[in-house]
PDB file of N, CA and C in Angstrom:
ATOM      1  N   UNK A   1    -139.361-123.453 -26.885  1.00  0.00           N
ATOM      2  CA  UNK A   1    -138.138-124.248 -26.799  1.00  0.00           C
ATOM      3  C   UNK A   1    -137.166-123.641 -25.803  1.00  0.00           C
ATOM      4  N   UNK A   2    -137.155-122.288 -25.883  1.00  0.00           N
ATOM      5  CA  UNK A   2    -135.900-121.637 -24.754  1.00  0.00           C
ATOM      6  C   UNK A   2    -136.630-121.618 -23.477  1.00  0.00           C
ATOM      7  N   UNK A   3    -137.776-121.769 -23.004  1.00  0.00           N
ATOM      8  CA  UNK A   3    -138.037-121.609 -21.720  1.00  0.00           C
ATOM      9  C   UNK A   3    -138.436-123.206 -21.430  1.00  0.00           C
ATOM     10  N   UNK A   4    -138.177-124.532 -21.993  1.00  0.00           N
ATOM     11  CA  UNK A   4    -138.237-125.700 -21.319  1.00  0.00           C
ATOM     12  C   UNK A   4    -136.543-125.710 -21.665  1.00  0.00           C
ATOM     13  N   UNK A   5    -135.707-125.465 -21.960  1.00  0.00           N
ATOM     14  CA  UNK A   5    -134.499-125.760 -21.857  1.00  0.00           C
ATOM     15  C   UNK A   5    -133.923-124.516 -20.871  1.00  0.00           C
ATOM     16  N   UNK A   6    -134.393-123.577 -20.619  1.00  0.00           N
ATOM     17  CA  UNK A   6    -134.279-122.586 -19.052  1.00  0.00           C
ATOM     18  C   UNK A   6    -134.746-123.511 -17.960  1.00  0.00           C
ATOM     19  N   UNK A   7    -135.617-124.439 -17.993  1.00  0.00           N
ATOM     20  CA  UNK A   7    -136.258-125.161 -16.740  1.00  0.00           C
ATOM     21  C   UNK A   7    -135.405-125.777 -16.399  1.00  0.00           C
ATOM     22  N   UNK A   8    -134.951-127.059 -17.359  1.00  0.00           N
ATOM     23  CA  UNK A   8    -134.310-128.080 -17.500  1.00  0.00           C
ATOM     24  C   UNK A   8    -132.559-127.547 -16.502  1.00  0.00           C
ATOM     25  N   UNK A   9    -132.056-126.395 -17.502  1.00  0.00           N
ATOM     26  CA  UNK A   9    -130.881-125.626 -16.824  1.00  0.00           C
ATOM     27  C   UNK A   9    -131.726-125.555 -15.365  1.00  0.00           C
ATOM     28  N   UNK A  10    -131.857-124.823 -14.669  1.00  0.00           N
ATOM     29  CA  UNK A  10    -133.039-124.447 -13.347  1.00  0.00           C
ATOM     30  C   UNK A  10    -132.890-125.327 -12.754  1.00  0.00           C
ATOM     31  N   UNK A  11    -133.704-126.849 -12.655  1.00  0.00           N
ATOM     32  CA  UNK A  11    -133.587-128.054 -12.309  1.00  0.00           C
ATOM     33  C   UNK A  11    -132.021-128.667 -12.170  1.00  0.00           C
ATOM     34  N   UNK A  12    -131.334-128.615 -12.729  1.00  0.00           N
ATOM     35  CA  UNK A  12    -129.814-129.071 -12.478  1.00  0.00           C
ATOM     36  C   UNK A  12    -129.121-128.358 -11.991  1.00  0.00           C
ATOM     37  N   UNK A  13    -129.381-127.208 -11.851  1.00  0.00           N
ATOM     38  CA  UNK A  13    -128.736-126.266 -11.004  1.00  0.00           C
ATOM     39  C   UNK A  13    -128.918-126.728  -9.543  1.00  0.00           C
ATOM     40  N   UNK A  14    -130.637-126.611  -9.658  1.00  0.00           N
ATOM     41  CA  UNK A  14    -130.886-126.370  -8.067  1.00  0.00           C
ATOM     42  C   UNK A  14    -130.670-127.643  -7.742  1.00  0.00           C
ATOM     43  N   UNK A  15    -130.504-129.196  -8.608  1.00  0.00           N
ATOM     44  CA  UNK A  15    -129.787-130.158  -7.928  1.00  0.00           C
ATOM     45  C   UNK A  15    -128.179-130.139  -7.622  1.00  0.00           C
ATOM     46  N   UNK A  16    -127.448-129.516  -8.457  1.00  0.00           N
ATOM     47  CA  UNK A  16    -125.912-129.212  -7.903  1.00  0.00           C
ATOM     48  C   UNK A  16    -126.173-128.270  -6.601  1.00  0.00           C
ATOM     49  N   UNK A  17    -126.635-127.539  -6.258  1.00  0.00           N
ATOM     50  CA  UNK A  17    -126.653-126.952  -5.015  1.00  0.00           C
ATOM     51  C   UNK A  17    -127.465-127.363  -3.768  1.00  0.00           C
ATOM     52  N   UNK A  18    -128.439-127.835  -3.780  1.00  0.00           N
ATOM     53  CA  UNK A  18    -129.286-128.917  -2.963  1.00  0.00           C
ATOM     54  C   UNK A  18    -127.824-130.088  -2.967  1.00  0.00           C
ATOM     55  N   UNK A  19    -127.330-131.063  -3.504  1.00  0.00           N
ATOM     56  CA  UNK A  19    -126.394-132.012  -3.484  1.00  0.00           C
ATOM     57  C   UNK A  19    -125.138-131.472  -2.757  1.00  0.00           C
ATOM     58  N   UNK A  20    -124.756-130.127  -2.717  1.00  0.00           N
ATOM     59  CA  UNK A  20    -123.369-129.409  -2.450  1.00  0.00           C
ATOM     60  C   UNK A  20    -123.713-129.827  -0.830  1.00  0.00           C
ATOM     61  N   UNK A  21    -122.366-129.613  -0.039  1.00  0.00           N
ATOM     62  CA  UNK A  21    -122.265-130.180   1.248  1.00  0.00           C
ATOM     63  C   UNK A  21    -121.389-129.126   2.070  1.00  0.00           C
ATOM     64  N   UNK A  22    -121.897-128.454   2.533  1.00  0.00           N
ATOM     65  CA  UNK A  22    -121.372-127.558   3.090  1.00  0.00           C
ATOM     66  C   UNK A  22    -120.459-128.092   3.978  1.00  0.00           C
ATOM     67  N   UNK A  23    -119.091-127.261   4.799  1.00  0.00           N
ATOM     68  CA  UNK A  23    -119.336-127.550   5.696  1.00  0.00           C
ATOM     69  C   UNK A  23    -117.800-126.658   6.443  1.00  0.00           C
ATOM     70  N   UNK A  24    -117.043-127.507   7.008  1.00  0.00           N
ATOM     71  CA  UNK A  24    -115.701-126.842   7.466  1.00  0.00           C
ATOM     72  C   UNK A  24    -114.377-125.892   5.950  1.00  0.00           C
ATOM     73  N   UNK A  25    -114.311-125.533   6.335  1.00  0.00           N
ATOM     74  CA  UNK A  25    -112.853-125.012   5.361  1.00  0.00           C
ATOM     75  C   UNK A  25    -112.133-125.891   5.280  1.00  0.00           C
ATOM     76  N   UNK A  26    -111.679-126.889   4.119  1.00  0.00           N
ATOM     77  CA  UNK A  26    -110.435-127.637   4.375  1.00  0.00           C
ATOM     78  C   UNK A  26    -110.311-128.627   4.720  1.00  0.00           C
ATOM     79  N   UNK A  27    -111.593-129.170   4.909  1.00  0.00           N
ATOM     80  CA  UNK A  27    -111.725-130.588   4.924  1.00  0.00           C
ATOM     81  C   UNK A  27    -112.091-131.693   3.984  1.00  0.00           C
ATOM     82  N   UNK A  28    -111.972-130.944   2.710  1.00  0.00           N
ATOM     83  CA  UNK A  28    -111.833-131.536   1.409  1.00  0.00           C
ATOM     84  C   UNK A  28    -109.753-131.734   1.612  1.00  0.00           C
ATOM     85  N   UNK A  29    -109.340-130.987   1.612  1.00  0.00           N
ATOM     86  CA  UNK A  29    -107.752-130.733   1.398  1.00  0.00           C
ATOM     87  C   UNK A  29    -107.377-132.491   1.923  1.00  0.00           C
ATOM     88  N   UNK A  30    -106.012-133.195   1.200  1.00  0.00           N
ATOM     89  CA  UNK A  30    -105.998-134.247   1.375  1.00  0.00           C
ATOM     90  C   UNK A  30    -104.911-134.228   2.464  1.00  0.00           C
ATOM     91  N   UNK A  31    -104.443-133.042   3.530  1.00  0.00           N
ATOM     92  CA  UNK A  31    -103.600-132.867   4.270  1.00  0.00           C
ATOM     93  C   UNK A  31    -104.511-132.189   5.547  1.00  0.00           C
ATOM     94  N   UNK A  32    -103.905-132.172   6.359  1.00  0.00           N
ATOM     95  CA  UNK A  32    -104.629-131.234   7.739  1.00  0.00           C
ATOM     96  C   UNK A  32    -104.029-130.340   8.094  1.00  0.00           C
ATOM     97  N   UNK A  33    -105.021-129.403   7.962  1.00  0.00           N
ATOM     98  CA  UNK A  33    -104.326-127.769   8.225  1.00  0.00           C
ATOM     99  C   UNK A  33    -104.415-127.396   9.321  1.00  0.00           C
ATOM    100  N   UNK A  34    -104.668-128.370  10.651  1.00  0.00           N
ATOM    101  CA  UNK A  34    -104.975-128.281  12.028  1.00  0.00           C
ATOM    102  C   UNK A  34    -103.980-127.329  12.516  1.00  0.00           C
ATOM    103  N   UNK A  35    -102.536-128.009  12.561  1.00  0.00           N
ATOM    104  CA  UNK A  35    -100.991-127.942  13.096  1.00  0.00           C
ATOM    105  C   UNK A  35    -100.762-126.993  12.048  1.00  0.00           C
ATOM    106  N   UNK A  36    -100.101-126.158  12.149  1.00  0.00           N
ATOM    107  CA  UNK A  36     -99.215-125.363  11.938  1.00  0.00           C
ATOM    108  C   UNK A  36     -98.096-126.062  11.342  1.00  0.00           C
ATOM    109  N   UNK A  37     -97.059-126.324  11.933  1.00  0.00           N
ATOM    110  CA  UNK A  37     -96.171-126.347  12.261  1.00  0.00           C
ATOM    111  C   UNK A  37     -95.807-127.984  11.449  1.00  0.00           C
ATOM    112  N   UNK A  38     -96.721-128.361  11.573  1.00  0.00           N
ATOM    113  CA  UNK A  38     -96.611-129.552  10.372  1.00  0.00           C
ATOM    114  C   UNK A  38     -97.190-129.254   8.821  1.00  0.00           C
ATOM    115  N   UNK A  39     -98.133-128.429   9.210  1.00  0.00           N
ATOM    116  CA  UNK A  39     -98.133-128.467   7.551  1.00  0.00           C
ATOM    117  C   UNK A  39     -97.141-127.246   7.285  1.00  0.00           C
ATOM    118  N   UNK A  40     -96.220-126.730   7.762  1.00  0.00           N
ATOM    119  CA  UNK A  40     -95.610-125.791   7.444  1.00  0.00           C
ATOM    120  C   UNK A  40     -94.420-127.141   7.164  1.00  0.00           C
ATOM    121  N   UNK A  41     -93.993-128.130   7.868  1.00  0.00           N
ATOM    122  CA  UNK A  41     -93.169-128.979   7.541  1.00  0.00           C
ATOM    123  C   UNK A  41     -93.006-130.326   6.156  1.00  0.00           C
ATOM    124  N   UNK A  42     -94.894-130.214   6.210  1.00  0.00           N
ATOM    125  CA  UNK A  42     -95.229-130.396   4.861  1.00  0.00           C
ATOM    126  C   UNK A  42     -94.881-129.724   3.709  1.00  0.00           C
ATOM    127  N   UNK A  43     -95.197-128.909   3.869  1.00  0.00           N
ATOM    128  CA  UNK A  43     -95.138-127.686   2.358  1.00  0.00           C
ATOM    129  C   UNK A  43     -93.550-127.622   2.181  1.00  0.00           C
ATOM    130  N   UNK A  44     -92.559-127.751   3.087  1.00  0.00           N
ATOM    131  CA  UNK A  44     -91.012-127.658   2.877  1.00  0.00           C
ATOM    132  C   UNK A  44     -90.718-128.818   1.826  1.00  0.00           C
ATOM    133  N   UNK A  45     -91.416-130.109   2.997  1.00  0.00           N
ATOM    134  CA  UNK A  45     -90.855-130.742   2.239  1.00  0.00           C
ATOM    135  C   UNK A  45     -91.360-131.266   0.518  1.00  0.00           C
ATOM    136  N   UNK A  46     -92.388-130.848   0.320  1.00  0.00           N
ATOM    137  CA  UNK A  46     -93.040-130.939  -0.752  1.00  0.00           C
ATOM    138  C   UNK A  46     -92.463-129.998  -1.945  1.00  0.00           C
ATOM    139  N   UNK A  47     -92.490-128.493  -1.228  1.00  0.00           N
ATOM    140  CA  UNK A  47     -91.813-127.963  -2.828  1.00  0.00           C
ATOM    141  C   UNK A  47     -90.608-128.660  -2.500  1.00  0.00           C
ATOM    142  N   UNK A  48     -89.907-128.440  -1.753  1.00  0.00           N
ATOM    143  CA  UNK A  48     -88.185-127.991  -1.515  1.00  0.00           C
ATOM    144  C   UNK A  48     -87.372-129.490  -2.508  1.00  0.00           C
ATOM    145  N   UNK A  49     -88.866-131.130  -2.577  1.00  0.00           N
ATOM    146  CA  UNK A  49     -88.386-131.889  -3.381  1.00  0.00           C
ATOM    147  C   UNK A  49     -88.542-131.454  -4.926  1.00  0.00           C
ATOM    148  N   UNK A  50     -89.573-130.866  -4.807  1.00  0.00           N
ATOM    149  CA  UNK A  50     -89.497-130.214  -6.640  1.00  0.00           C
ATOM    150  C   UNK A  50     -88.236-129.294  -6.652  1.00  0.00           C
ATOM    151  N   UNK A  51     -87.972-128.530  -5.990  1.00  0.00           N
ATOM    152  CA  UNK A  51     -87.202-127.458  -6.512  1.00  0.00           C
ATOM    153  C   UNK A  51     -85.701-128.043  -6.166  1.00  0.00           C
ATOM    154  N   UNK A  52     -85.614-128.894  -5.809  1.00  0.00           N
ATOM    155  CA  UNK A  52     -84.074-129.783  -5.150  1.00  0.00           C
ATOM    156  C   UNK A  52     -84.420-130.674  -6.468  1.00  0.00           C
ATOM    157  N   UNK A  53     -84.818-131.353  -7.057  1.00  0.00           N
ATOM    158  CA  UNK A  53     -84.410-132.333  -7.477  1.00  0.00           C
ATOM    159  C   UNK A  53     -83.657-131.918  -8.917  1.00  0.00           C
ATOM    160  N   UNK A  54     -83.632-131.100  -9.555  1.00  0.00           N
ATOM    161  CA  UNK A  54     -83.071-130.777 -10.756  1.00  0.00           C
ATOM    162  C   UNK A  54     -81.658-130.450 -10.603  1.00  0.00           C
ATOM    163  N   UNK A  55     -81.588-130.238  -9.171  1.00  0.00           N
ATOM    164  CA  UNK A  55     -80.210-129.820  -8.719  1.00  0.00           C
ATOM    165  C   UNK A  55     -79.393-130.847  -8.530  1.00  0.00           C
ATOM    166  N   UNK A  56     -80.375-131.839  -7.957  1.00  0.00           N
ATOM    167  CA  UNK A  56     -79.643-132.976  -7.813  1.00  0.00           C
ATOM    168  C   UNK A  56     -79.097-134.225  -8.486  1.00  0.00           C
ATOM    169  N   UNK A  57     -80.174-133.623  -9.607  1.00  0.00           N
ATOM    170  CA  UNK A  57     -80.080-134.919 -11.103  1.00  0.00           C
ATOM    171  C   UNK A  57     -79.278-134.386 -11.418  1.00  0.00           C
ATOM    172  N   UNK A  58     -78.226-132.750 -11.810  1.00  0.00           N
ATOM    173  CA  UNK A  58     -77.177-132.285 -12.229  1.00  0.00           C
ATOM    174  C   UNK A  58     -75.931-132.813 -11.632  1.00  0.00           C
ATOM    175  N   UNK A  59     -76.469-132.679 -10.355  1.00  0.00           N
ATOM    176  CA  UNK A  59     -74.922-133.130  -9.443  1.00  0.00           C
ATOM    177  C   UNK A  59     -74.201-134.669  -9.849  1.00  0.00           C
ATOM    178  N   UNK A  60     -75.665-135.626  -9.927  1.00  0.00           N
ATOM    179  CA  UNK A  60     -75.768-137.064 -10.638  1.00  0.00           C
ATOM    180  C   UNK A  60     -74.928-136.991 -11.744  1.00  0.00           C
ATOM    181  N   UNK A  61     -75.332-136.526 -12.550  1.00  0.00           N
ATOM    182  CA  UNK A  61     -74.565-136.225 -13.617  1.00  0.00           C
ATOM    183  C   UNK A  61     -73.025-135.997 -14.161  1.00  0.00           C
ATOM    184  N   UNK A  62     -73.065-134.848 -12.992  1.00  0.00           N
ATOM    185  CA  UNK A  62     -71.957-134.203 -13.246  1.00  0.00           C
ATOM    186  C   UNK A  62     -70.776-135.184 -12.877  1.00  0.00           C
ATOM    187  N   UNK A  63     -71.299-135.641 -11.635  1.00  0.00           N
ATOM    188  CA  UNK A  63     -70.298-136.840 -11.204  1.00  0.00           C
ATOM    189  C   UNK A  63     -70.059-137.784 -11.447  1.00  0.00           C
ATOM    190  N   UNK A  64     -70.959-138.567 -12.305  1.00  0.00           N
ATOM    191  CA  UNK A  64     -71.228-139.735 -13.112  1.00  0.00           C
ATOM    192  C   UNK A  64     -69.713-139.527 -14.700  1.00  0.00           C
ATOM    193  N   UNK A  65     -69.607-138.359 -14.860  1.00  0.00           N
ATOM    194  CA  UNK A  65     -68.687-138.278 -16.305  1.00  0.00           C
ATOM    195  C   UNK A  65     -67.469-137.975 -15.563  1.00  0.00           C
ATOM    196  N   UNK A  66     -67.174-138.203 -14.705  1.00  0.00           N
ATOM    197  CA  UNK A  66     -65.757-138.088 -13.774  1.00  0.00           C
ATOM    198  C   UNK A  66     -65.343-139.589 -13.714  1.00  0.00           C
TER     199      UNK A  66
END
């Protein structure tokens, strides 16, 4: 029983890796890491909206009870 369920494991293995697709770095990524200088303009603006917006729902706020 443990060495046809070792095969079975074996066989699906070597189909996940036979199926795997090698190829460039980063060309899965849903952005392009070509430019510099844009994805550096990316990444600003991406956190800088997470980390801005709590600041800004306060400010909302704050000014809203005035």
């Amino acid at each position: 029983m443990l060495g046809r369920s070792s095969v079975l494991l074996r066989n699906a293995v070597k189909g996940l890796v036979r199926n795997h697709h090698g190829g460039v770095p980063g060309e899965n990524l849903p952005f392009e890491v070509g430019n510099k200088y844009k994805l550096t303009a990316i990444f600003i603006v991406f956190f800088g909206s997470g980390l801005g917006l709590p600041f800004l729902a306060l400010r909302h706020q704050l000014l809203k009870q005035q």
